[in-house]
C-alpha atoms as a PDB file:
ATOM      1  CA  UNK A   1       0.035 -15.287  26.920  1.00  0.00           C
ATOM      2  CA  UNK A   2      -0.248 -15.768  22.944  1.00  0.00           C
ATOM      3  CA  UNK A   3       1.223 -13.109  21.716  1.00  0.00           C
ATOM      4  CA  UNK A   4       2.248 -10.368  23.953  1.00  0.00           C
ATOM      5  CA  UNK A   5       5.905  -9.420  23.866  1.00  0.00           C
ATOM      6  CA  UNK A   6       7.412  -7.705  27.061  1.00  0.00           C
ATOM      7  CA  UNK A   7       7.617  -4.116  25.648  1.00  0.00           C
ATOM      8  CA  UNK A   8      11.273  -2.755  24.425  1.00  0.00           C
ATOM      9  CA  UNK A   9      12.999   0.219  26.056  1.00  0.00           C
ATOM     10  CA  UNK A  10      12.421   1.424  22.257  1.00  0.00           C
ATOM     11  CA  UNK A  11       9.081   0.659  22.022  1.00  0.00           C
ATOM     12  CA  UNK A  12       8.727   2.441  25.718  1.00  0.00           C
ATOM     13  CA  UNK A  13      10.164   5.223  24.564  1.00  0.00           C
ATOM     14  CA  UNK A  14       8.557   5.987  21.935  1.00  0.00           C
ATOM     15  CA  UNK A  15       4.874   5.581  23.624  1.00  0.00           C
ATOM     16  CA  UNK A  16       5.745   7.659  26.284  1.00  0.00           C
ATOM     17  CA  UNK A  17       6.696  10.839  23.675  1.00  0.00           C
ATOM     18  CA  UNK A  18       2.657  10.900  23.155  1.00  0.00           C
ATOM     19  CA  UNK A  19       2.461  12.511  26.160  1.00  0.00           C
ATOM     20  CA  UNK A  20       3.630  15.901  24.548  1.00  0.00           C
ATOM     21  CA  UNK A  21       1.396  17.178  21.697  1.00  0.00           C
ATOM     22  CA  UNK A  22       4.087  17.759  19.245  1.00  0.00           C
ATOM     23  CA  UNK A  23       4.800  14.100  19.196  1.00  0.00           C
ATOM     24  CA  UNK A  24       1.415  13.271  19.602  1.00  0.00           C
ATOM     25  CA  UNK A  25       0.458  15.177  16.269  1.00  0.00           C
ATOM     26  CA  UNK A  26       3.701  13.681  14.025  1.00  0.00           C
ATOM     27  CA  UNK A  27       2.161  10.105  15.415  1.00  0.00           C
ATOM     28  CA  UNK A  28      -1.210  10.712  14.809  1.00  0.00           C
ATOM     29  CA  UNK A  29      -2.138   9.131  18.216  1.00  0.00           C
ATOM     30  CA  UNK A  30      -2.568   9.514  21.970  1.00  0.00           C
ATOM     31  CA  UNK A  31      -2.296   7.854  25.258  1.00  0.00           C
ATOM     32  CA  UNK A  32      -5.127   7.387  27.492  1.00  0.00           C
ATOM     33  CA  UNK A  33      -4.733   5.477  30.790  1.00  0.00           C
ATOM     34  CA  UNK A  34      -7.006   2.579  32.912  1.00  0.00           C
ATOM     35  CA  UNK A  35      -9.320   0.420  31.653  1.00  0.00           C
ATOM     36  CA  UNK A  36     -12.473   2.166  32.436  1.00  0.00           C
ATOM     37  CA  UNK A  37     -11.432   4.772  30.015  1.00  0.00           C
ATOM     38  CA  UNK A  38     -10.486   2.104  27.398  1.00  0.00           C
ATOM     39  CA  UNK A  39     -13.462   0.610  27.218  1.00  0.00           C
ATOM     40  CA  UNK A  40     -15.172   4.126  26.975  1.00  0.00           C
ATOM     41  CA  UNK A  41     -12.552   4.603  23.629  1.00  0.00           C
ATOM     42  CA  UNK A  42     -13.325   0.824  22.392  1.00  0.00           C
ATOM     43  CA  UNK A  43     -17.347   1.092  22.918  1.00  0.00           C
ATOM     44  CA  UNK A  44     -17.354   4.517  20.599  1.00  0.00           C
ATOM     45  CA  UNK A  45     -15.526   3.172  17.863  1.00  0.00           C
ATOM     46  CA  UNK A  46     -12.031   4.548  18.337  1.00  0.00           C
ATOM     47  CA  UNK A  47      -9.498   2.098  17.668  1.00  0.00           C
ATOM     48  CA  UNK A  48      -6.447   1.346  20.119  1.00  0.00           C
ATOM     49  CA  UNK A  49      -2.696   0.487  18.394  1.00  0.00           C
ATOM     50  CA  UNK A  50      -0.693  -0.131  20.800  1.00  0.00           C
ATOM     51  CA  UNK A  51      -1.801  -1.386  24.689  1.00  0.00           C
ATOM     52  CA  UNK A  52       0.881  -1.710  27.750  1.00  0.00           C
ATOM     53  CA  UNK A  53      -0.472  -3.543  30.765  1.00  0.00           C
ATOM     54  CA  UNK A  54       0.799  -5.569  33.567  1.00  0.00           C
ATOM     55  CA  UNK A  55       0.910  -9.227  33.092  1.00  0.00           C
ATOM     56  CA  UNK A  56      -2.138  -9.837  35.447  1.00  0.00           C
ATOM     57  CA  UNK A  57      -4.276  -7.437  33.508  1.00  0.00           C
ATOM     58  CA  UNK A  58      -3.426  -9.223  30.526  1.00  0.00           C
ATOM     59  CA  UNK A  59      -4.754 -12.572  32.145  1.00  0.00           C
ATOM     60  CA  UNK A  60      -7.958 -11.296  33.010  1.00  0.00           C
ATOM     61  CA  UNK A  61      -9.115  -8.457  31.210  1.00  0.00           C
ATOM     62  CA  UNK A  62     -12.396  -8.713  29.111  1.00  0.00           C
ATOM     63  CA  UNK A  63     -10.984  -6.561  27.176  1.00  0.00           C
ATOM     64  CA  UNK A  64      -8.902  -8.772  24.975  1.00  0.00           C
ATOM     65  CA  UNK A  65     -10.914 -10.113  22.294  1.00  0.00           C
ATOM     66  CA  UNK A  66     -12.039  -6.271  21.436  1.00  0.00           C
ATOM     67  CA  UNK A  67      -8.019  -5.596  21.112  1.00  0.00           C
ATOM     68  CA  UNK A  68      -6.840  -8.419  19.441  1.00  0.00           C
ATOM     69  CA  UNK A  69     -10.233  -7.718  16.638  1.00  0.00           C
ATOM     70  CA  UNK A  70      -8.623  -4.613  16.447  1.00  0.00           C
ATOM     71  CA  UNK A  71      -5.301  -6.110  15.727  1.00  0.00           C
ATOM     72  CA  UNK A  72      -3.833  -3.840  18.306  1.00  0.00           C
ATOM     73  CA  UNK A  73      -0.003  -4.901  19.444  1.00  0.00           C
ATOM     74  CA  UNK A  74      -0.424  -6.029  23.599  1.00  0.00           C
ATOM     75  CA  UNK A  75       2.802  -5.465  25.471  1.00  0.00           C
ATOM     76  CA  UNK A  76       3.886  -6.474  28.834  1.00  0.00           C
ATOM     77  CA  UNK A  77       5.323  -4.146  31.091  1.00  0.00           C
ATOM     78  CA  UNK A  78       6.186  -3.185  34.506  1.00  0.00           C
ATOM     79  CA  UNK A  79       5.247  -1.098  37.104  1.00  0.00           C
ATOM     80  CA  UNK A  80       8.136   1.217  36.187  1.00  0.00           C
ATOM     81  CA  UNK A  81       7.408   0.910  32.333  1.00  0.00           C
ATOM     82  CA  UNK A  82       3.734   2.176  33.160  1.00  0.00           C
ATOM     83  CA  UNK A  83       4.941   4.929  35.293  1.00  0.00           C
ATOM     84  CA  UNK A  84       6.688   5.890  32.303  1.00  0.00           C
ATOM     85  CA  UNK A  85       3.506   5.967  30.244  1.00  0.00           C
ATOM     86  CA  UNK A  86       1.503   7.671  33.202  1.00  0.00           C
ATOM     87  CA  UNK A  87       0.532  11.382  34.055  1.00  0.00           C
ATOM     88  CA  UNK A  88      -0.785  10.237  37.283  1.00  0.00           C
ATOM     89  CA  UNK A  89       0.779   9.724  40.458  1.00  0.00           C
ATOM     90  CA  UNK A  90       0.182   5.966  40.895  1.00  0.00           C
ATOM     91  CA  UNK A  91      -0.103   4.582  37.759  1.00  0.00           C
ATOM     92  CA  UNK A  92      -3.057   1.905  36.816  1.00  0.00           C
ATOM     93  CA  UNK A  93      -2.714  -1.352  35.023  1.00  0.00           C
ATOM     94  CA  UNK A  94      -3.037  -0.299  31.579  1.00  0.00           C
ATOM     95  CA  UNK A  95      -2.188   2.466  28.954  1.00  0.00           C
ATOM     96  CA  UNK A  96      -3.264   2.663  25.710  1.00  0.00           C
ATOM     97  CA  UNK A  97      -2.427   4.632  22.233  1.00  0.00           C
ATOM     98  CA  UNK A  98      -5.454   5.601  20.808  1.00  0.00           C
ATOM     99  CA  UNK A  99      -5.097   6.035  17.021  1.00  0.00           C
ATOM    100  CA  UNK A 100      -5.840  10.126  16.356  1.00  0.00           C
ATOM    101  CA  UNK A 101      -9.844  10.814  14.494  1.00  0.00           C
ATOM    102  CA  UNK A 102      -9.473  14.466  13.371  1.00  0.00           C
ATOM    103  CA  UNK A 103     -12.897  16.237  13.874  1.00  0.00           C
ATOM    104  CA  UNK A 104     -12.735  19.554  11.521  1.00  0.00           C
ATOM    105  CA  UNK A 105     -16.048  22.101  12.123  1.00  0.00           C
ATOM    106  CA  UNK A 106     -16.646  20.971   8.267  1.00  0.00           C
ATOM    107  CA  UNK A 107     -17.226  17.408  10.011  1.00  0.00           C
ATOM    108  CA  UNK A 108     -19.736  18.119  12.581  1.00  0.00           C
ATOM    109  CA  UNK A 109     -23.287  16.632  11.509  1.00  0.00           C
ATOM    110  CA  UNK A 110     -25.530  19.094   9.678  1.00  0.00           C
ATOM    111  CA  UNK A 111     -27.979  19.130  12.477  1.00  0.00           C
ATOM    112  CA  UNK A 112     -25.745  20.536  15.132  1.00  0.00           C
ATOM    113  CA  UNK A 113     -27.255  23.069  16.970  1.00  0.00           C
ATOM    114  CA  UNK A 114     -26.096  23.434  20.410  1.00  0.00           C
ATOM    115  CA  UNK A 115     -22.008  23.658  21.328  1.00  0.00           C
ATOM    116  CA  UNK A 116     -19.695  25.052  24.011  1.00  0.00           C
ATOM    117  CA  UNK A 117     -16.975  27.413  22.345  1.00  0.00           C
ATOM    118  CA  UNK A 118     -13.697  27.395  24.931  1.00  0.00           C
ATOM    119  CA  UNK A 119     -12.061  30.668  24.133  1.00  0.00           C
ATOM    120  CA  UNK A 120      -8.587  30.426  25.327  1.00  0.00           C
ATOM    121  CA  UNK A 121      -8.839  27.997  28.501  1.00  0.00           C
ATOM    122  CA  UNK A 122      -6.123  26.458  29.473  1.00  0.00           C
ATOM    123  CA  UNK A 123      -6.500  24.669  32.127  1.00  0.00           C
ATOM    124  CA  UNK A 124      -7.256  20.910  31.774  1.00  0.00           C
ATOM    125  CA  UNK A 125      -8.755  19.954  34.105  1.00  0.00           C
ATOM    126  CA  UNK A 126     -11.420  22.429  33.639  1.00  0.00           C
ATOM    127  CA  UNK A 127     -11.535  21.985  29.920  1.00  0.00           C
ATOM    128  CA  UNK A 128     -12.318  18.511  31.119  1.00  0.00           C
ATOM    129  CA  UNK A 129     -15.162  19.076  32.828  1.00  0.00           C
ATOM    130  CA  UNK A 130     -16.631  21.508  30.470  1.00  0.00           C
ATOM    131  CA  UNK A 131     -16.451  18.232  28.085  1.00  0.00           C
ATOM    132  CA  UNK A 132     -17.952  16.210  30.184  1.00  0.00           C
ATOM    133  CA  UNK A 133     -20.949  18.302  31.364  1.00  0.00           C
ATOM    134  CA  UNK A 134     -21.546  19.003  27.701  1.00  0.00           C
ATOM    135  CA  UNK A 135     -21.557  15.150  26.737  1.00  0.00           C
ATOM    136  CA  UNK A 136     -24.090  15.126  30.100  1.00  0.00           C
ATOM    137  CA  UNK A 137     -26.397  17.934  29.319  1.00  0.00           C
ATOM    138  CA  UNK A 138     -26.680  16.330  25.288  1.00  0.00           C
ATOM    139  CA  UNK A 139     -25.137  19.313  23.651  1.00  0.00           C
ATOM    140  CA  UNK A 140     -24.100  18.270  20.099  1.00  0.00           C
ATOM    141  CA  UNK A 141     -20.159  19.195  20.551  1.00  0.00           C
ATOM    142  CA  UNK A 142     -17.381  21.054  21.861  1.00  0.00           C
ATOM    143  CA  UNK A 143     -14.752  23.785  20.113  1.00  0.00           C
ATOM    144  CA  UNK A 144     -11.606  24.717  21.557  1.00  0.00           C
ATOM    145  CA  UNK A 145     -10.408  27.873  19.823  1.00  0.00           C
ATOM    146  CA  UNK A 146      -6.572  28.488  19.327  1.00  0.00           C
ATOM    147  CA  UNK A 147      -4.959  28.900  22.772  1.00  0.00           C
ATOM    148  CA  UNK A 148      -6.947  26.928  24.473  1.00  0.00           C
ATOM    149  CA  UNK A 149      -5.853  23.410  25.988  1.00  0.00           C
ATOM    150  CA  UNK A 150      -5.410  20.649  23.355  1.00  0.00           C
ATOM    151  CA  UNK A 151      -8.030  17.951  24.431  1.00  0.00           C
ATOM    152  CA  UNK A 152      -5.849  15.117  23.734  1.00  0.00           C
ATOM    153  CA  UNK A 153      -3.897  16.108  26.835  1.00  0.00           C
ATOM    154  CA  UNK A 154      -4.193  13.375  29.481  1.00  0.00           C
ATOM    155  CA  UNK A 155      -5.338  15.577  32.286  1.00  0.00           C
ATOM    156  CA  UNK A 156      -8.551  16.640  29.831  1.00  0.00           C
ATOM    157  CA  UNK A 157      -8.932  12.859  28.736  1.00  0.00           C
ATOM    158  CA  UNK A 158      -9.240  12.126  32.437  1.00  0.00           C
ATOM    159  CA  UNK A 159     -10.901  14.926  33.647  1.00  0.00           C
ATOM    160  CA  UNK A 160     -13.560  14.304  31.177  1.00  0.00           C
ATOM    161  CA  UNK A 161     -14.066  10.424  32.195  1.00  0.00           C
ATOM    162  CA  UNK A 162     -14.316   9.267  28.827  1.00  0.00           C
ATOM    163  CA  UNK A 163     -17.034  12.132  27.213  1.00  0.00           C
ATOM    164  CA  UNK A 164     -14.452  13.172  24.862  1.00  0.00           C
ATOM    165  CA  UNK A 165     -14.684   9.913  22.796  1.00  0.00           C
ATOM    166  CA  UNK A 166     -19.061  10.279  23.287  1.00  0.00           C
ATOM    167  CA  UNK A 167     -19.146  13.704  21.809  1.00  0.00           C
ATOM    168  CA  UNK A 168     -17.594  15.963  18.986  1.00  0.00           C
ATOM    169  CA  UNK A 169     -14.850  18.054  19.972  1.00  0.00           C
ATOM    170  CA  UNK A 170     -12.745  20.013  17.520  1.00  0.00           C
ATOM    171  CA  UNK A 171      -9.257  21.681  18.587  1.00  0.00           C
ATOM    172  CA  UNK A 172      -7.184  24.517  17.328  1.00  0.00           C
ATOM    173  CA  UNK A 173     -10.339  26.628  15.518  1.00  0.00           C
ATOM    174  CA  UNK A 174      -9.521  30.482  14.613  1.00  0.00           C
ATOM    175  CA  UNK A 175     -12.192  32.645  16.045  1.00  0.00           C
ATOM    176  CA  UNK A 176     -12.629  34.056  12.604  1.00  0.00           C
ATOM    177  CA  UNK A 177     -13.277  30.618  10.775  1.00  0.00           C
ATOM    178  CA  UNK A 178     -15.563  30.011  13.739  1.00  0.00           C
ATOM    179  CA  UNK A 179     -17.637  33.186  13.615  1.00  0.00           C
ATOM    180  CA  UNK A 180     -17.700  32.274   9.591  1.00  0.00           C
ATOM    181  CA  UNK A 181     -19.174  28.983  10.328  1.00  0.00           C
ATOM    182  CA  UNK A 182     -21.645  30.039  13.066  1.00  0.00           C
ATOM    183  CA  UNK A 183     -23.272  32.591  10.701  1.00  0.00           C
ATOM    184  CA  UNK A 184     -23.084  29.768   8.267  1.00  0.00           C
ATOM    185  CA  UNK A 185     -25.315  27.510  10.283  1.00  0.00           C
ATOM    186  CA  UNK A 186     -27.487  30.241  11.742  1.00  0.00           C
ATOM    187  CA  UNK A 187     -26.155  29.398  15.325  1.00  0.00           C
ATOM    188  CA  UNK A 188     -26.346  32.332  17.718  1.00  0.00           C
ATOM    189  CA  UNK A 189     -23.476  33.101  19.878  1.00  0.00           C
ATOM    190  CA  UNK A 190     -23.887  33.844  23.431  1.00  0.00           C
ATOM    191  CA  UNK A 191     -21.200  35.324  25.944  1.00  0.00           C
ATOM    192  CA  UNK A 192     -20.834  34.252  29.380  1.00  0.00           C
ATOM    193  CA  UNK A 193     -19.980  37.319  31.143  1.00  0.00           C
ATOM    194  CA  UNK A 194     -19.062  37.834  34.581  1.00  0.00           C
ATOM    195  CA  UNK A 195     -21.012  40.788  35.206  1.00  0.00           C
ATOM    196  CA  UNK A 196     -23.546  42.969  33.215  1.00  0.00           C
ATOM    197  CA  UNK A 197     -25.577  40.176  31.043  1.00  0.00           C
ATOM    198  CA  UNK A 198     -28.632  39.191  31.312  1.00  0.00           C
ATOM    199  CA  UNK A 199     -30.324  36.574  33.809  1.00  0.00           C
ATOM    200  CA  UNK A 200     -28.915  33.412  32.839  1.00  0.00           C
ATOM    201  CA  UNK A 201     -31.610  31.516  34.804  1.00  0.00           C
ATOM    202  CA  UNK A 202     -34.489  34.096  33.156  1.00  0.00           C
ATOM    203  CA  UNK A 203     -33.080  33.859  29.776  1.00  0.00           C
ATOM    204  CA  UNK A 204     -34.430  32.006  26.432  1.00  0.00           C
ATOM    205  CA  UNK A 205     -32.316  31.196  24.456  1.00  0.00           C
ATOM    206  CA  UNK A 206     -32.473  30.306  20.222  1.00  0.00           C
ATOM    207  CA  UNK A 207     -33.079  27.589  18.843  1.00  0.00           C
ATOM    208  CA  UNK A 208     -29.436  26.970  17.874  1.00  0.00           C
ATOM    209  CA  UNK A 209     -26.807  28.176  20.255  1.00  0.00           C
ATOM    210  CA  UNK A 210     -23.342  28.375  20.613  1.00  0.00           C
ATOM    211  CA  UNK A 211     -22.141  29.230  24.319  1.00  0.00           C
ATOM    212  CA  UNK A 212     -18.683  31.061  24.726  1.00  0.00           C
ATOM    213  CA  UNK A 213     -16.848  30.778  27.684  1.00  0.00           C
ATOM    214  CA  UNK A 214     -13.728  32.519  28.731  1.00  0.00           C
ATOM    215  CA  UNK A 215     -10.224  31.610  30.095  1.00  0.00           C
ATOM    216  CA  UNK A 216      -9.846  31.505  33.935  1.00  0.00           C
ATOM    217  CA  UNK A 217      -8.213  34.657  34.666  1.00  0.00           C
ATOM    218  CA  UNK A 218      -9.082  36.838  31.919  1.00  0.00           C
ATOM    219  CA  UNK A 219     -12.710  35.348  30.998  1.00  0.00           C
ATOM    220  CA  UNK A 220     -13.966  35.936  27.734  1.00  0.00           C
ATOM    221  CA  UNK A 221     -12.440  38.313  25.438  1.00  0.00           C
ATOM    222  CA  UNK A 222     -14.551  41.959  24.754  1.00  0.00           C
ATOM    223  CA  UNK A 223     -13.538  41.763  21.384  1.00  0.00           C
ATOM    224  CA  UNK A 224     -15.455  38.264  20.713  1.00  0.00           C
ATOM    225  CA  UNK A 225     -18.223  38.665  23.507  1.00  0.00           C
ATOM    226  CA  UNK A 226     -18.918  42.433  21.727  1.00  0.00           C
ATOM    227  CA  UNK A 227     -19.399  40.308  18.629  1.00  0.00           C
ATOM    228  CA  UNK A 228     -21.745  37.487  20.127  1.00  0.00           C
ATOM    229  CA  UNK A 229     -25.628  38.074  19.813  1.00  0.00           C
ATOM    230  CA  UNK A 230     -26.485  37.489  23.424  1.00  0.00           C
ATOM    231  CA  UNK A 231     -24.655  38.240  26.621  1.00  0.00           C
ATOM    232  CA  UNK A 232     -25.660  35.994  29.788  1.00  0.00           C
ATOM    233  CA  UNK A 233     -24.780  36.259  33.502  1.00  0.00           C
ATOM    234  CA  UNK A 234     -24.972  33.735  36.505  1.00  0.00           C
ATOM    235  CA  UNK A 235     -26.720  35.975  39.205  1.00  0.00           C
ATOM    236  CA  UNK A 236     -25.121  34.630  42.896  1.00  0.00           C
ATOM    237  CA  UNK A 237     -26.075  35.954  46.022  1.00  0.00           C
ATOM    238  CA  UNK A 238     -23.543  34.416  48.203  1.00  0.00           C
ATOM    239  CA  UNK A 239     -20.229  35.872  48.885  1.00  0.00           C
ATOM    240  CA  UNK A 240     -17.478  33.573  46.999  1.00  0.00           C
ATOM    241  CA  UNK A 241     -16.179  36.512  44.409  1.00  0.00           C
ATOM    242  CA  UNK A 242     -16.663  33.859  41.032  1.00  0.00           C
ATOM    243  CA  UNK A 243     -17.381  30.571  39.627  1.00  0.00           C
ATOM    244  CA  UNK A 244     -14.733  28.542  38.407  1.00  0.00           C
ATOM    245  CA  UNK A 245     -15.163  28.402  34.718  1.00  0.00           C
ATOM    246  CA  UNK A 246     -16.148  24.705  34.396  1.00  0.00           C
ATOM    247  CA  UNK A 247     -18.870  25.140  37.389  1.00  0.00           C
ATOM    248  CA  UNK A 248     -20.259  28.454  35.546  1.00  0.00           C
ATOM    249  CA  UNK A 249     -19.702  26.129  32.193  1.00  0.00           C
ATOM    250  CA  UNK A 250     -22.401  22.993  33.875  1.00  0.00           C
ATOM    251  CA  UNK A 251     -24.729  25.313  35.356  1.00  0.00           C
ATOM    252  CA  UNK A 252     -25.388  27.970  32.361  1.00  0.00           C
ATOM    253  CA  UNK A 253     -25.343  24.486  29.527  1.00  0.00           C
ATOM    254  CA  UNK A 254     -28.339  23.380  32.226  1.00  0.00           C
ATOM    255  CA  UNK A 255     -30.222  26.016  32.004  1.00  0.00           C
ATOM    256  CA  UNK A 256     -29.758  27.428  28.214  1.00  0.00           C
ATOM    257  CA  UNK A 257     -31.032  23.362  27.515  1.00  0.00           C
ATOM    258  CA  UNK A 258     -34.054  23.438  29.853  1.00  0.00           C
ATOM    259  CA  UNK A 259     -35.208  27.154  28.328  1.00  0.00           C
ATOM    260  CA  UNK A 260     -34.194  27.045  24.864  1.00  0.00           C
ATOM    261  CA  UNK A 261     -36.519  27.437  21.882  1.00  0.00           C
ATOM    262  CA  UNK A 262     -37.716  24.105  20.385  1.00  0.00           C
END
């Protein structure tokens, strides 16, 4: 294999610090892990650095010419140097660092006009999902406030199966600077409440909309949903006592698309 070095306990060490966000930030890069979600980072225009992989994935993978026109360094490694790398149980055949593309609310395109806020949620795999059904339902990006789950953290990456290199998302936004720039754009911003709002499946929504959504215990704030133009509700009949946030998330981004204003 022209080359591709066998990858250094340095070199191992060093990748495998991206899994924690404060190294993560002072590299200005992140891991993600298997080839399908590769490809999804390649195909969107993110650029890999740095690629681990076992010796037969090296040999086969279509993948190469797209790495080596990046100029990205391809290692060799183990089984035990990927577990290293991995979050998962049993590790797959390749890890990548991804080189970091910081997406401020002053870089979303002029013309957004639909978005999922995440007010404080924390978990990832949830945070994931919301990602994903937003890339799915062609909302025009995501905002995690501060508090909530960084999305660069593997479990979102994989939860989200790739969406988070399809669509916007911006990390680490004060709710202030975000109500700022929602009155700026004219975006509306709706609360997903547990109780007392009105029909989500009756309800029209604006033109431009921004839908906030809750942590998992707590849901959303008063003090933010007080300040949000609409309030919204998913009505169910059966018995389970609530939703879990990212299934509340796919349904309500379903139906405020299919009945907003044109």
């Amino acid at each position: 294999m022209d080359n591709i070095e066998h990858i250094s306990r340095a070199r191992l060490k060093a990748l495998s610090a991206l899994g924690v966000k404060k190294y993560r930030r002072e590299a200005g890069a992140f891991l993600v892990e298997g080839e399908t979600m590769l490809r999804e980072a390649l195909e969107a225009g993110w650029k890999a650095l740095e690629v681990v992989a076992t010796e037969e994935w090296l040999e086969r993978a279509e993948l190469i010419p797209a790495l080596r026109a990046q100029r990205a360094r391809l290692y060799a490694g183990d089984a035990e140097a990927l577990r290293k790398l991995s979050d998962t149980v049993n590790p797959q055949s390749v890890v990548a660092a991804i080189a970091e593309r910081e997406t401020r609310l002053a870089d979303l395109p002029a013309a957004v006009r639909r978005i999922v806020v995440l007010a404080g949620v924390q978990d990832p795999g949830n945070a994931g999902a919301i990602v994903r059904g937003a890339d799915a339902f062609g909302l025009d990006a995501v905002v995690l406030t501060e508090g909530s789950v960084e999305w660069r953290n593997p479990k979102v990456l994989r939860a989200s199966m790739g969406s988070c290199f399809h669509i916007p998302v911006v990390s680490d936004v004060g709710i202030e600077d975000l109500e700022k720039w929602l009155r700026e754009k004219e975006i509306s911003a709706i609360a997903a409440v547990a109780h007392g709002g009105q029909d989500a499946a009756h309800f029209t929504a604006p033109r431009a909309w921004a839908l906030m959504l809750g942590n998992e215990a707590a849901g959303l704030p008063e003090e933010i949903a007080a300040r949000c133009a609409h309030r919204v509700t998913l009505l169910t009949p059966g018995r389970a006592e609530s939703l879990n946030v990212a299934v509340s998330a796919g349904v309500m981004m379903h139906v405020l698309m299919q009945n907003a204003r044109e």
